[in-house]
PDB file of N, CA and C in Angstrom:
ATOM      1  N   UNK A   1      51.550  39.954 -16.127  1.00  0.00           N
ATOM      2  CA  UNK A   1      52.083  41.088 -16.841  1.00  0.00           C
ATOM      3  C   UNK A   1      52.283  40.695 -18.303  1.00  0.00           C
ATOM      4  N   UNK A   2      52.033  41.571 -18.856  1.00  0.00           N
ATOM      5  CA  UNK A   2      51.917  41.621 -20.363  1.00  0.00           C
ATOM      6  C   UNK A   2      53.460  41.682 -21.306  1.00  0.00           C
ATOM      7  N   UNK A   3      53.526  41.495 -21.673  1.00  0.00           N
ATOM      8  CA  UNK A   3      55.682  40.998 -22.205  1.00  0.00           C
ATOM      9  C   UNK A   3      55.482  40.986 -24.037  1.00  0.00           C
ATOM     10  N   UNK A   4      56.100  41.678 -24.493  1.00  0.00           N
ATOM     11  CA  UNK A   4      55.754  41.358 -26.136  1.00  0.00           C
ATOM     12  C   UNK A   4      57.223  40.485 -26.392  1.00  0.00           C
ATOM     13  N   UNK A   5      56.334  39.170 -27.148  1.00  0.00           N
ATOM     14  CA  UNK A   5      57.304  38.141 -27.305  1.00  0.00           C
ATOM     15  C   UNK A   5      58.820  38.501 -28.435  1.00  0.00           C
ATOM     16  N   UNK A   6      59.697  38.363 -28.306  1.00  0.00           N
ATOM     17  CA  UNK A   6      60.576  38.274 -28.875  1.00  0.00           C
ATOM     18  C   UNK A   6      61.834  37.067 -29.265  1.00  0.00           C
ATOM     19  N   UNK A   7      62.739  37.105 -30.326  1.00  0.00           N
ATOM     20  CA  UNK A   7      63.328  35.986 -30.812  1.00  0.00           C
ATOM     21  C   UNK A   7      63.807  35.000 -29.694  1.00  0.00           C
ATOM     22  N   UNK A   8      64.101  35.708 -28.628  1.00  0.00           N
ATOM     23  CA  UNK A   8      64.760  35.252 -27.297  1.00  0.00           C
ATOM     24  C   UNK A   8      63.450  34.553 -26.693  1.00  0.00           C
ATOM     25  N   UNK A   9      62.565  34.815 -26.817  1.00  0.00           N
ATOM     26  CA  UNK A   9      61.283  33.817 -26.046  1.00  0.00           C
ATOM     27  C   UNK A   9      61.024  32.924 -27.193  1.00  0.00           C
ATOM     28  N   UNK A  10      61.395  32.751 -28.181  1.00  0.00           N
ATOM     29  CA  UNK A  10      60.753  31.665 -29.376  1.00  0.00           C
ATOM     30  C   UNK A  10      60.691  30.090 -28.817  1.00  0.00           C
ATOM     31  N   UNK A  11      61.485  29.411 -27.843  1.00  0.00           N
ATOM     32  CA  UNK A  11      61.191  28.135 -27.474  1.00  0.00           C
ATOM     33  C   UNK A  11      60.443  28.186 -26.513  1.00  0.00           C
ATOM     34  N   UNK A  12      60.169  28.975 -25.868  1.00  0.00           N
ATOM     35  CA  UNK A  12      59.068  29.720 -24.551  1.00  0.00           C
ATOM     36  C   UNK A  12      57.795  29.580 -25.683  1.00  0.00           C
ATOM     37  N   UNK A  13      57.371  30.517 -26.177  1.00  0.00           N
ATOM     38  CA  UNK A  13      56.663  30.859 -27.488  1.00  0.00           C
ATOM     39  C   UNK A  13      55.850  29.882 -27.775  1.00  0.00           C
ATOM     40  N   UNK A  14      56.577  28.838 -28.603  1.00  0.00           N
ATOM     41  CA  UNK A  14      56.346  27.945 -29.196  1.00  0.00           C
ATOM     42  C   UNK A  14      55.854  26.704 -28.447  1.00  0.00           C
ATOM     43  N   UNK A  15      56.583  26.667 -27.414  1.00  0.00           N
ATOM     44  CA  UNK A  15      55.834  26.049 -26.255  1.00  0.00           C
ATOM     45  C   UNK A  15      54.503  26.384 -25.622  1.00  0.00           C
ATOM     46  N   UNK A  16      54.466  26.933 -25.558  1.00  0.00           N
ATOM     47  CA  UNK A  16      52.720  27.654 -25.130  1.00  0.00           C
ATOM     48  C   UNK A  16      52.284  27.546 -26.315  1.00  0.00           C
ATOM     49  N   UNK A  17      52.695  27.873 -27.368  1.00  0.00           N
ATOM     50  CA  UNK A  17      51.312  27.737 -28.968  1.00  0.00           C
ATOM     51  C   UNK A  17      50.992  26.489 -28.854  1.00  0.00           C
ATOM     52  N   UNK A  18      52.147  25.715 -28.777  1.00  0.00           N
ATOM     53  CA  UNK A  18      51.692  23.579 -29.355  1.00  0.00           C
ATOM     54  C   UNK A  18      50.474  23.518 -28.053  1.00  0.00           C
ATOM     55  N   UNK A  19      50.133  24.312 -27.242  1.00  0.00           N
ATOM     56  CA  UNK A  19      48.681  23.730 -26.713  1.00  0.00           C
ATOM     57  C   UNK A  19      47.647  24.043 -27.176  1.00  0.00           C
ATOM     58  N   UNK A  20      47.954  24.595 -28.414  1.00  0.00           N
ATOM     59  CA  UNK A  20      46.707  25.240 -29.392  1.00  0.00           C
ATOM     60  C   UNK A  20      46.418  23.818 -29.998  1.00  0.00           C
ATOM     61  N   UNK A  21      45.482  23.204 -30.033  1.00  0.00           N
ATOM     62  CA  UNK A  21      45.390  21.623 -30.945  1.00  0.00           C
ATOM     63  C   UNK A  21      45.995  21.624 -32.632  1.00  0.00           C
ATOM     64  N   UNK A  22      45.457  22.463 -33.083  1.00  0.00           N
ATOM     65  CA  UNK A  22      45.886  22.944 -34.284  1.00  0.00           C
ATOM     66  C   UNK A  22      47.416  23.106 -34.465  1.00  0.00           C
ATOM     67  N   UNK A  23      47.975  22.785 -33.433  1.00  0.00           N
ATOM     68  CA  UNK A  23      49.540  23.311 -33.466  1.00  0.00           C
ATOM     69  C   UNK A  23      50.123  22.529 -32.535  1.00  0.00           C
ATOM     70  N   UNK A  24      50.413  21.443 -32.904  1.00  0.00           N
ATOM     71  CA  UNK A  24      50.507  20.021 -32.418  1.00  0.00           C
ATOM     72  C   UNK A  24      51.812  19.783 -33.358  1.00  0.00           C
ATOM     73  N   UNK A  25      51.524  19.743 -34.648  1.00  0.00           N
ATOM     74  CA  UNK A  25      53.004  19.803 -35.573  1.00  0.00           C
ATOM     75  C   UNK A  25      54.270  20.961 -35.697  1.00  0.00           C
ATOM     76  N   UNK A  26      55.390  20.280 -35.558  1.00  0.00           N
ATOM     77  CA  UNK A  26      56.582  21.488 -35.299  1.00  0.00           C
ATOM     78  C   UNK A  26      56.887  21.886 -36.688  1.00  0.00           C
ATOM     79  N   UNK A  27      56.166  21.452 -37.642  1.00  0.00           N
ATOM     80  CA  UNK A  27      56.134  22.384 -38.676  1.00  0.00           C
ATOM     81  C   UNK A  27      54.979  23.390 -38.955  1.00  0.00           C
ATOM     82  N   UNK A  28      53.872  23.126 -38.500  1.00  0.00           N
ATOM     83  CA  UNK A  28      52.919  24.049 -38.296  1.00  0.00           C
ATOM     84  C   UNK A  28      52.918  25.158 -37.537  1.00  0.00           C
ATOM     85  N   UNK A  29      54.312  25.204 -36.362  1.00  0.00           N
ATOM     86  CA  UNK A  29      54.383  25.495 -35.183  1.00  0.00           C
ATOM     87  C   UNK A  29      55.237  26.388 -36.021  1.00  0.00           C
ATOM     88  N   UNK A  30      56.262  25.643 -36.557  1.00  0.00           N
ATOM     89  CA  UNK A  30      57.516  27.239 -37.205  1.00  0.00           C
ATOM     90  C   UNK A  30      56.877  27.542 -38.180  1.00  0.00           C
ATOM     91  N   UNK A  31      56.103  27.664 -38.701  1.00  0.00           N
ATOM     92  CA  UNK A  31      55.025  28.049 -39.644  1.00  0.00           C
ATOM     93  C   UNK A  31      54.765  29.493 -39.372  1.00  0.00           C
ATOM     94  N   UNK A  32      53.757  29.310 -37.604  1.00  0.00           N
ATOM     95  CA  UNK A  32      52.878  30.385 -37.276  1.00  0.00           C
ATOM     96  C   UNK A  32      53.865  31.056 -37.007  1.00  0.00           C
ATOM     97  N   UNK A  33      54.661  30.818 -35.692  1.00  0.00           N
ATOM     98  CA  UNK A  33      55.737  31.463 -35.271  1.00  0.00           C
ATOM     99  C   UNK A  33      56.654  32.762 -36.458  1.00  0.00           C
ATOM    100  N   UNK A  34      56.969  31.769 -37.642  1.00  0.00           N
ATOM    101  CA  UNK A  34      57.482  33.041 -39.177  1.00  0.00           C
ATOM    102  C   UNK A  34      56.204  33.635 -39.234  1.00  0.00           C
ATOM    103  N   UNK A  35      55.432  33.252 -39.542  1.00  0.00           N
ATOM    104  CA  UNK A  35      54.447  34.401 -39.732  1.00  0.00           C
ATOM    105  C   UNK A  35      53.565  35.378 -38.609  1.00  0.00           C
ATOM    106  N   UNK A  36      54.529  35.469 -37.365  1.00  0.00           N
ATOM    107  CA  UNK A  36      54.409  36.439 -36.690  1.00  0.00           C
ATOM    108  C   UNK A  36      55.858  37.576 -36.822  1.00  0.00           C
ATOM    109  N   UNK A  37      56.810  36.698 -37.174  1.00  0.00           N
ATOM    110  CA  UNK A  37      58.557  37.234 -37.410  1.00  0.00           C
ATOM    111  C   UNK A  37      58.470  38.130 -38.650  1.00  0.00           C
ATOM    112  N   UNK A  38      57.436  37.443 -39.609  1.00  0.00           N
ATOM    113  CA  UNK A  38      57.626  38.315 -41.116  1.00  0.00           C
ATOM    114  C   UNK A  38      56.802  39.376 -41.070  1.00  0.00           C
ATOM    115  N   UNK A  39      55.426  40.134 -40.331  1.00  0.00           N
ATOM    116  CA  UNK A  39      54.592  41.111 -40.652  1.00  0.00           C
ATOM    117  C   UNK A  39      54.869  41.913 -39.386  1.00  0.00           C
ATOM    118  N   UNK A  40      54.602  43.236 -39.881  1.00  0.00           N
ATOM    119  CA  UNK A  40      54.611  44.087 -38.749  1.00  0.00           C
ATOM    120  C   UNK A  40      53.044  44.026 -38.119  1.00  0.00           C
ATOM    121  N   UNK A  41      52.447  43.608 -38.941  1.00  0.00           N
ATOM    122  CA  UNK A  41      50.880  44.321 -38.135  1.00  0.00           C
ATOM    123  C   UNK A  41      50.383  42.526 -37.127  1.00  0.00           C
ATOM    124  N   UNK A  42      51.968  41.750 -37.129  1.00  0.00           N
ATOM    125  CA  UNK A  42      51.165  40.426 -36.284  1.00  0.00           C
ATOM    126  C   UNK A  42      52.052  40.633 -35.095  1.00  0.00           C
ATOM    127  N   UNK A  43      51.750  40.629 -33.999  1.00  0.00           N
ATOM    128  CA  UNK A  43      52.300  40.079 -32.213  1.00  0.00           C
ATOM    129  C   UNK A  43      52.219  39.344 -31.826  1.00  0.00           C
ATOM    130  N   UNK A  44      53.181  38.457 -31.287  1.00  0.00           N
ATOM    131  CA  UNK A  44      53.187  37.848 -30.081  1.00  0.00           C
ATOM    132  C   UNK A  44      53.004  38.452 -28.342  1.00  0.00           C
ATOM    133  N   UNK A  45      52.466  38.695 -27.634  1.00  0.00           N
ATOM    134  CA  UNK A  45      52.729  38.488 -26.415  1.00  0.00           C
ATOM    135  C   UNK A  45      52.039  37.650 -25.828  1.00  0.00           C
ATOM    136  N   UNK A  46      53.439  37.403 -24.314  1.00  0.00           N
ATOM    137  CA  UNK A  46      53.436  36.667 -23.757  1.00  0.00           C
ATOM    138  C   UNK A  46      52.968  36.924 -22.229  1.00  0.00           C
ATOM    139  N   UNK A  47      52.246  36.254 -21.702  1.00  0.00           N
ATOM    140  CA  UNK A  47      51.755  36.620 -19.746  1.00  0.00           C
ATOM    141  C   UNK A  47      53.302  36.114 -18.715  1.00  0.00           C
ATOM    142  N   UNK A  48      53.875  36.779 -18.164  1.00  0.00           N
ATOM    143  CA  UNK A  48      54.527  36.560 -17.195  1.00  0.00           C
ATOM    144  C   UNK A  48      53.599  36.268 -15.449  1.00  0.00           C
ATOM    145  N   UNK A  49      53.637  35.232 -15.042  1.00  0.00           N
ATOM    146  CA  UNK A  49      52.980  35.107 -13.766  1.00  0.00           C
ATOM    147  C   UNK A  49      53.869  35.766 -12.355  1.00  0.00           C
ATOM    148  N   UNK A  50      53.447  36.611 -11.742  1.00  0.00           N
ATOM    149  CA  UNK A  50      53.989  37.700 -10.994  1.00  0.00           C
ATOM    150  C   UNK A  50      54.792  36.707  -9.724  1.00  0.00           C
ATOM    151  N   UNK A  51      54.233  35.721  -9.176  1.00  0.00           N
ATOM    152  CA  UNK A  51      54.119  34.824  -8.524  1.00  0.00           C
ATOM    153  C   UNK A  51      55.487  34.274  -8.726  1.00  0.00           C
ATOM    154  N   UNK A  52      55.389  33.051 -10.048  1.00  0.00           N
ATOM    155  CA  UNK A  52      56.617  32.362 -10.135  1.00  0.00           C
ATOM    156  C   UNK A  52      57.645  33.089 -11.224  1.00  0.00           C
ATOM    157  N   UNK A  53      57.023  34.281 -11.693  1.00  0.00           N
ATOM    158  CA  UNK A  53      58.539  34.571 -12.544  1.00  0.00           C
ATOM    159  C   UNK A  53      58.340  33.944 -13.779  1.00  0.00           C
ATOM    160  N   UNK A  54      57.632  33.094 -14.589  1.00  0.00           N
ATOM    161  CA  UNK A  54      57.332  32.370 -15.494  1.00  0.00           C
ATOM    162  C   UNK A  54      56.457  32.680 -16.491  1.00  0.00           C
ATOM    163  N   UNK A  55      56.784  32.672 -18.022  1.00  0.00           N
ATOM    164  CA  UNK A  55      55.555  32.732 -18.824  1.00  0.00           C
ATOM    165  C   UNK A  55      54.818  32.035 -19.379  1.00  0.00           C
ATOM    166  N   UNK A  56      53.642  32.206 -18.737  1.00  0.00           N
ATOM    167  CA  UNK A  56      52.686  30.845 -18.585  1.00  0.00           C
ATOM    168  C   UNK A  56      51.347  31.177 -19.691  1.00  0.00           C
ATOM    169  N   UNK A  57      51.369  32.123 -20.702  1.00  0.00           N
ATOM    170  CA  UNK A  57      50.338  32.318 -21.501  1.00  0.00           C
ATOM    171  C   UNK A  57      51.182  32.886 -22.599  1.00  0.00           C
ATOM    172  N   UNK A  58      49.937  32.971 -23.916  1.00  0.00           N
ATOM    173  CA  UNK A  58      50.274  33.693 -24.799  1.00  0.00           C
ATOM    174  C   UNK A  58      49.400  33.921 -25.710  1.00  0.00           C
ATOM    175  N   UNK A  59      48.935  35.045 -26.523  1.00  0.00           N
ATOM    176  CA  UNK A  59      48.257  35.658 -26.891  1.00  0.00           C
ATOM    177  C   UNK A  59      48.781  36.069 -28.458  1.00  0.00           C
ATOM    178  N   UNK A  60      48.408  35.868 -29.685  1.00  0.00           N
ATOM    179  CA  UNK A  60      48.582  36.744 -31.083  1.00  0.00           C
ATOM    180  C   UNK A  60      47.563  37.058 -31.613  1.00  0.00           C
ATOM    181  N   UNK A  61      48.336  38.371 -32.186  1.00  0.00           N
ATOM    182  CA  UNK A  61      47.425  39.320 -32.080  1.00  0.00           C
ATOM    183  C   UNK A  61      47.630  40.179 -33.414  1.00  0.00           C
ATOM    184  N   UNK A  62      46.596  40.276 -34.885  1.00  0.00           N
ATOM    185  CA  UNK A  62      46.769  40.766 -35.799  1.00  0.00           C
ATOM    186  C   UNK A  62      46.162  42.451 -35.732  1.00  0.00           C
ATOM    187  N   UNK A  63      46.721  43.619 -35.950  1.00  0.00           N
ATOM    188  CA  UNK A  63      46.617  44.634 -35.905  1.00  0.00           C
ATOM    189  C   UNK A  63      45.865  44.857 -37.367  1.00  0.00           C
ATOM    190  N   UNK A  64      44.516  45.319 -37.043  1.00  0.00           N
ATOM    191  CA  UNK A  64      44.216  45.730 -38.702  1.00  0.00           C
ATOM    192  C   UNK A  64      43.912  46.898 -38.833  1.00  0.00           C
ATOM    193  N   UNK A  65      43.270  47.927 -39.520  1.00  0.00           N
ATOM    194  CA  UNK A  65      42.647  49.436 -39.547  1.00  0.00           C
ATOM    195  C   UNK A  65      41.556  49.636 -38.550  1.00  0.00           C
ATOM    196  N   UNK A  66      40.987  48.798 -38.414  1.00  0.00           N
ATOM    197  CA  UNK A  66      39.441  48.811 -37.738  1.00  0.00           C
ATOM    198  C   UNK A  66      40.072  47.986 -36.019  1.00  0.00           C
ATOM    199  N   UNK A  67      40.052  47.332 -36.130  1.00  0.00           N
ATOM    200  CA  UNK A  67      40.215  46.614 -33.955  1.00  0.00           C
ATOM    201  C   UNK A  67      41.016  45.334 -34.052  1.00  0.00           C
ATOM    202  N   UNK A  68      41.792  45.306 -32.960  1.00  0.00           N
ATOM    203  CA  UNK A  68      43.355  44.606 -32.961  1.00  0.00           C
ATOM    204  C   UNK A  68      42.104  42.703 -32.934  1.00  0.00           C
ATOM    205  N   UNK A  69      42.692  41.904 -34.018  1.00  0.00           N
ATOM    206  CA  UNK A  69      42.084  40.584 -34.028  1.00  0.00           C
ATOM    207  C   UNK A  69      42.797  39.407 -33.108  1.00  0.00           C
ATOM    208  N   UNK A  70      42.100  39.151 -32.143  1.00  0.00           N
ATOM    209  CA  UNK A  70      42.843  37.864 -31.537  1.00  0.00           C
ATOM    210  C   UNK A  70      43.149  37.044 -32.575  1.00  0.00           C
ATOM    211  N   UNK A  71      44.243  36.100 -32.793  1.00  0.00           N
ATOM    212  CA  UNK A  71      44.282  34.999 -33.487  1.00  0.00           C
ATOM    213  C   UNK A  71      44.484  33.687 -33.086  1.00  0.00           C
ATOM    214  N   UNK A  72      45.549  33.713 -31.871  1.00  0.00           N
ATOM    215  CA  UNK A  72      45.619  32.482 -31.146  1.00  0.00           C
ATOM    216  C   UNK A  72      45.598  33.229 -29.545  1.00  0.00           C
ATOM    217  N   UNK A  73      45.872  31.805 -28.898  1.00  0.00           N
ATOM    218  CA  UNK A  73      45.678  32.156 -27.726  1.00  0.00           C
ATOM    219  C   UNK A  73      45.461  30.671 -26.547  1.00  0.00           C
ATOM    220  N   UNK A  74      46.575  30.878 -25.753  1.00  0.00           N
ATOM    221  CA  UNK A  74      46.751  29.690 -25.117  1.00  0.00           C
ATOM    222  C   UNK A  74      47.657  29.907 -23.693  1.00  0.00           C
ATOM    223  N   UNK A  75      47.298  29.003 -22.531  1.00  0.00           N
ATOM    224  CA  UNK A  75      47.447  29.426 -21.427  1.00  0.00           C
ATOM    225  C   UNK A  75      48.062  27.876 -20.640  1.00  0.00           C
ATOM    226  N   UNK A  76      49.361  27.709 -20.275  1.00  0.00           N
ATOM    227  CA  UNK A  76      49.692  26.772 -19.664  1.00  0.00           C
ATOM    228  C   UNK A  76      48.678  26.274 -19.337  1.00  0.00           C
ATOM    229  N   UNK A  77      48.533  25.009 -18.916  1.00  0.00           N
ATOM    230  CA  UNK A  77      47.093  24.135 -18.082  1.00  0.00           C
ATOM    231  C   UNK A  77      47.306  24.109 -16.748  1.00  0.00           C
ATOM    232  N   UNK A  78      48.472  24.029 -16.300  1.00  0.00           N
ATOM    233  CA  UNK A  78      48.266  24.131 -14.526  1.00  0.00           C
ATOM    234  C   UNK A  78      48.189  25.801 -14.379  1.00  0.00           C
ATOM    235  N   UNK A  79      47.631  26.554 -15.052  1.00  0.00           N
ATOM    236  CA  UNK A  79      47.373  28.036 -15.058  1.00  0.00           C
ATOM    237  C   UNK A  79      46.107  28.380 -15.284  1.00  0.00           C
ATOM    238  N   UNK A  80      45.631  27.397 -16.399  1.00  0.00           N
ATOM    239  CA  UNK A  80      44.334  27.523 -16.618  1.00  0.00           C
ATOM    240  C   UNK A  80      42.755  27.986 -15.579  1.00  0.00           C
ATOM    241  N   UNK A  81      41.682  28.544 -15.600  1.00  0.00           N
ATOM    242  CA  UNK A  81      40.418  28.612 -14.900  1.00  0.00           C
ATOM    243  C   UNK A  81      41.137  29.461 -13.495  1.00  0.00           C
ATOM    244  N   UNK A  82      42.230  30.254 -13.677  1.00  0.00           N
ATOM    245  CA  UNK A  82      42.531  31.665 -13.121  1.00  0.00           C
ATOM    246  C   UNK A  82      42.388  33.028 -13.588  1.00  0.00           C
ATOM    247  N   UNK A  83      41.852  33.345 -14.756  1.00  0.00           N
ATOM    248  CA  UNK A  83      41.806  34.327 -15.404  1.00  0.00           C
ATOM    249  C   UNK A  83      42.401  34.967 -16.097  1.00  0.00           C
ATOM    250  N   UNK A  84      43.545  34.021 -16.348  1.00  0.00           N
ATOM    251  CA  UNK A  84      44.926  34.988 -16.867  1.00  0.00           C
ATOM    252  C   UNK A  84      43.862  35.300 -18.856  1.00  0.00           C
ATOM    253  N   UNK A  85      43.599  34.418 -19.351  1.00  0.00           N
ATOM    254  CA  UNK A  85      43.205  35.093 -20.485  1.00  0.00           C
ATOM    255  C   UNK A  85      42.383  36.203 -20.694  1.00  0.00           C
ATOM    256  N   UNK A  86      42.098  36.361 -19.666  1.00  0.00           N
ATOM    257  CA  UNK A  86      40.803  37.562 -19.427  1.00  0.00           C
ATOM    258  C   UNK A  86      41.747  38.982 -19.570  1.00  0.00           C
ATOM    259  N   UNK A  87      42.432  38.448 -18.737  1.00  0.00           N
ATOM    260  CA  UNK A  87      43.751  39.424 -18.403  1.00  0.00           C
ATOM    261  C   UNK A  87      44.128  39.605 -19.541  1.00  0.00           C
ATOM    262  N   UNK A  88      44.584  39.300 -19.978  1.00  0.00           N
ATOM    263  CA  UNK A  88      45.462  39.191 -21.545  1.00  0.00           C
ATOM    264  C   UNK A  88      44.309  40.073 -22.183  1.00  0.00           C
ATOM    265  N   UNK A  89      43.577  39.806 -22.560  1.00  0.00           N
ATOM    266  CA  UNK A  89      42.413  40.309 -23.264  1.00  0.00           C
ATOM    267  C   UNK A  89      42.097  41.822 -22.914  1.00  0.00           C
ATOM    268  N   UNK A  90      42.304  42.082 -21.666  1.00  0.00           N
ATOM    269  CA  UNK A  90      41.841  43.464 -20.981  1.00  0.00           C
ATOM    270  C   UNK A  90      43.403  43.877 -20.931  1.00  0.00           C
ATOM    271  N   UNK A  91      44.320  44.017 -21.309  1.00  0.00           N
ATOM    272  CA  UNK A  91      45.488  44.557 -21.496  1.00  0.00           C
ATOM    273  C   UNK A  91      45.898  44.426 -23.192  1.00  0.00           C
ATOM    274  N   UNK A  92      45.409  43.652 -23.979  1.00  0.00           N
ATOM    275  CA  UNK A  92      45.892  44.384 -25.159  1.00  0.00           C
ATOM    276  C   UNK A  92      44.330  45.430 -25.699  1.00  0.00           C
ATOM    277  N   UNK A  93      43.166  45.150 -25.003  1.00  0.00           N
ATOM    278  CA  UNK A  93      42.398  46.586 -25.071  1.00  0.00           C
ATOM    279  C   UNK A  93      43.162  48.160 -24.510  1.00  0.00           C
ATOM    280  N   UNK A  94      43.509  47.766 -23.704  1.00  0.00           N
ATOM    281  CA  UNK A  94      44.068  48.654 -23.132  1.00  0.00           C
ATOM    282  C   UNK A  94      45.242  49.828 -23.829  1.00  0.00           C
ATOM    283  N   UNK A  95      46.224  48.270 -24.383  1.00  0.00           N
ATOM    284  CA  UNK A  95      47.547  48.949 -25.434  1.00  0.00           C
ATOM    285  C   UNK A  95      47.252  49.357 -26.316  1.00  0.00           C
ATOM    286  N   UNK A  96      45.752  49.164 -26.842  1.00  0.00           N
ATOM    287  CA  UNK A  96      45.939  49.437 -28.202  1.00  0.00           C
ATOM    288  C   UNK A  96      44.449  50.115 -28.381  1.00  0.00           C
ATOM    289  N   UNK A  97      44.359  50.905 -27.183  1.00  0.00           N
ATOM    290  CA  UNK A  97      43.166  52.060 -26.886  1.00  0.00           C
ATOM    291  C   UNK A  97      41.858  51.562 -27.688  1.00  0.00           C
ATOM    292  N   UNK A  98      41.226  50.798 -27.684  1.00  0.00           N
ATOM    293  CA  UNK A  98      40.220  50.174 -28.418  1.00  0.00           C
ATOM    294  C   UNK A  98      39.260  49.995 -27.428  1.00  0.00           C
ATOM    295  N   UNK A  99      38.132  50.151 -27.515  1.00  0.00           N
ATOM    296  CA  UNK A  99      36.719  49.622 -27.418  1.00  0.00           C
ATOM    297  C   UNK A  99      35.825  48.351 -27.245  1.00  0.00           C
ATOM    298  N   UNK A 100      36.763  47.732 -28.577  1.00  0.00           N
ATOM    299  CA  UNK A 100      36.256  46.695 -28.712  1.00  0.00           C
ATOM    300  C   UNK A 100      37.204  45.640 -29.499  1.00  0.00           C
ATOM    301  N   UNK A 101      37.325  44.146 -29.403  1.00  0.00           N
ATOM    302  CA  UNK A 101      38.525  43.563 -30.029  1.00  0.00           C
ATOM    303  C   UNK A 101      37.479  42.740 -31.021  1.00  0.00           C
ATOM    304  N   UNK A 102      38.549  41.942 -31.683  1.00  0.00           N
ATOM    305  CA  UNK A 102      37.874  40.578 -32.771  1.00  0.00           C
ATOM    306  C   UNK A 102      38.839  39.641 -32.519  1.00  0.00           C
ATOM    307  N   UNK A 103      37.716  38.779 -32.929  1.00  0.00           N
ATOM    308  CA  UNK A 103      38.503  37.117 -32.948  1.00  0.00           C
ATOM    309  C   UNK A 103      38.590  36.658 -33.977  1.00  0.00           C
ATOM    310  N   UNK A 104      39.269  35.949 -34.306  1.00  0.00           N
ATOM    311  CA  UNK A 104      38.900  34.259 -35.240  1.00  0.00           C
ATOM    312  C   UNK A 104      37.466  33.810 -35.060  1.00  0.00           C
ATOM    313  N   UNK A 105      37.349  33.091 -36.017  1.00  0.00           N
ATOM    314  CA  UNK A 105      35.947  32.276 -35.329  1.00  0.00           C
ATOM    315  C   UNK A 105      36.113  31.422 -34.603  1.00  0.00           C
ATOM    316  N   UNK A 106      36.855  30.528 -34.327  1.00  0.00           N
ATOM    317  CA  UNK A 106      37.272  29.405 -33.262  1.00  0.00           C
ATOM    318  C   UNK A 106      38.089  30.732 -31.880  1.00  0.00           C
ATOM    319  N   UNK A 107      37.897  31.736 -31.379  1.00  0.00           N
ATOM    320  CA  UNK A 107      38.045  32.770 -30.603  1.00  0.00           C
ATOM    321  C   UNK A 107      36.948  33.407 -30.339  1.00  0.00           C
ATOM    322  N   UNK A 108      36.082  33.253 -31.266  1.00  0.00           N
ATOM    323  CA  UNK A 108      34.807  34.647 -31.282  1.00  0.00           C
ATOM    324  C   UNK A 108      33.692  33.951 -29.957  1.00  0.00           C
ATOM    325  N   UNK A 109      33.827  32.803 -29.551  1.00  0.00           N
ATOM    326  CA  UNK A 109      32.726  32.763 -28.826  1.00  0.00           C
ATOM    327  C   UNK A 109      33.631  32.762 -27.129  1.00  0.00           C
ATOM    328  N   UNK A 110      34.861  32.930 -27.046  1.00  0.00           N
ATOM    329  CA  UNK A 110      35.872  32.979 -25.960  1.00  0.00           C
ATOM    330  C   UNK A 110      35.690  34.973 -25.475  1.00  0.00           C
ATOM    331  N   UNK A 111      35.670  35.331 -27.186  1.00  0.00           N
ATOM    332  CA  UNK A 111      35.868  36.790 -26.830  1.00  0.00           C
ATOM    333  C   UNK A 111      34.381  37.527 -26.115  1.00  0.00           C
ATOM    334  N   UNK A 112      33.255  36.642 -26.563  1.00  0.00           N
ATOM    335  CA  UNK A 112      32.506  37.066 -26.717  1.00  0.00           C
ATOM    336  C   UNK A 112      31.714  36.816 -24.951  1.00  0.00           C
ATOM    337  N   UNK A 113      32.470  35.556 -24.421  1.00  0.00           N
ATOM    338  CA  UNK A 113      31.873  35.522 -22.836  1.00  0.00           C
ATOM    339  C   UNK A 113      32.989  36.578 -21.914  1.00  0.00           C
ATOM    340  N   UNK A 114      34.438  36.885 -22.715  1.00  0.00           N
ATOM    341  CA  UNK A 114      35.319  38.053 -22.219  1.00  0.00           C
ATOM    342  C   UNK A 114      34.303  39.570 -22.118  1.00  0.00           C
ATOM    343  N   UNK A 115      33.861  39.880 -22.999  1.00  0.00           N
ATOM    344  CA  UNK A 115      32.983  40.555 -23.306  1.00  0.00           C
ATOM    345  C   UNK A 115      32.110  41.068 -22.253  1.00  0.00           C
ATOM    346  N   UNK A 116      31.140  39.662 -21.919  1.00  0.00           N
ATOM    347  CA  UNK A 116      29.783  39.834 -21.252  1.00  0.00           C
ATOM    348  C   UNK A 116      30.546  39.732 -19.984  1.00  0.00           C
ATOM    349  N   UNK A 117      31.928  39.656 -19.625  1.00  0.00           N
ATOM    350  CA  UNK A 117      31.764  39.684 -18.182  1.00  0.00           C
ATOM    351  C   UNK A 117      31.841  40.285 -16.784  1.00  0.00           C
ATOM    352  N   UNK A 118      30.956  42.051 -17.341  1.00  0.00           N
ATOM    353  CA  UNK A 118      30.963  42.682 -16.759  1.00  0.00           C
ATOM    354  C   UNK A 118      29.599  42.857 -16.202  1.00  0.00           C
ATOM    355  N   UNK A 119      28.904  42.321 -16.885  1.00  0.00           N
ATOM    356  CA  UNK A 119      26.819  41.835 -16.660  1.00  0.00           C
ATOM    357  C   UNK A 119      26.907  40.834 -15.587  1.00  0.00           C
ATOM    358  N   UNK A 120      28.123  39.568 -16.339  1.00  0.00           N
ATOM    359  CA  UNK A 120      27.727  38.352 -15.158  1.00  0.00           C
ATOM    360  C   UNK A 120      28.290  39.036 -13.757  1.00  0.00           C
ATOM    361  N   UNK A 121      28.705  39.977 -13.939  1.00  0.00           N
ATOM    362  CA  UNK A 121      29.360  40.171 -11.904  1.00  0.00           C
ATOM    363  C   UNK A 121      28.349  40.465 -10.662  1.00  0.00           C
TER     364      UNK A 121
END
């Protein structure tokens, strides 16, 4: 389930980002984190696992004029190669009535097998 992160999840939060490699430093980390706190058009959400009650993913997400941009995106590892990012992916299409999403470029080739994977079935 889909959860939009708030101040009360920030050590939750932040915990799931530092598995982004890039976000390894806890100043890089309160970095991204403010610069989801300071803009309206940036989100956090977070995946709650139905199972244990736990939020085991997380997803940001820049809102622009044209289609909502993934920016990060990271998924506990004992969670991992279950689908939860897929999930994530097919629920902020969903929230935010779109067609079609964008990535980062270090995202664009993640979004892009999200994409095709209605051919591979």
């Amino acid at each position: 389930m889909l959860a939009e992160c708030t101040e009360s999840h920030k050590k939750i939060a932040m915990g799931l980002l530092s598995y982004i490699p890039d976000y390894k430093d806890i100043d890089r980390l309160t970095q991204l984190w403010n610069s989801y706190q300071d803009k309206d058009n940036r989100k956090l959400f977070l995946w709650k696992d139905e199972e244990t009650d736990n939020f085991v993913a997380i997803i940001g997400v820049e809102l622009t004029e044209y289609t909502p941009v993934i920016r990060q995106l990271a998924v506990s590892p004992s969670f991992r190669s279950e689908g939860i990012a897929h999930l994530m992916l097919d629920e902020i299409q969903k929230k935010y009535h779109q067609d079609t999403l964008s990535a980062t470029l270090e995202l664009s080739q993640f979004l892009s097998h999200w994409e095709g994977k209605d051919s591979d079935d």
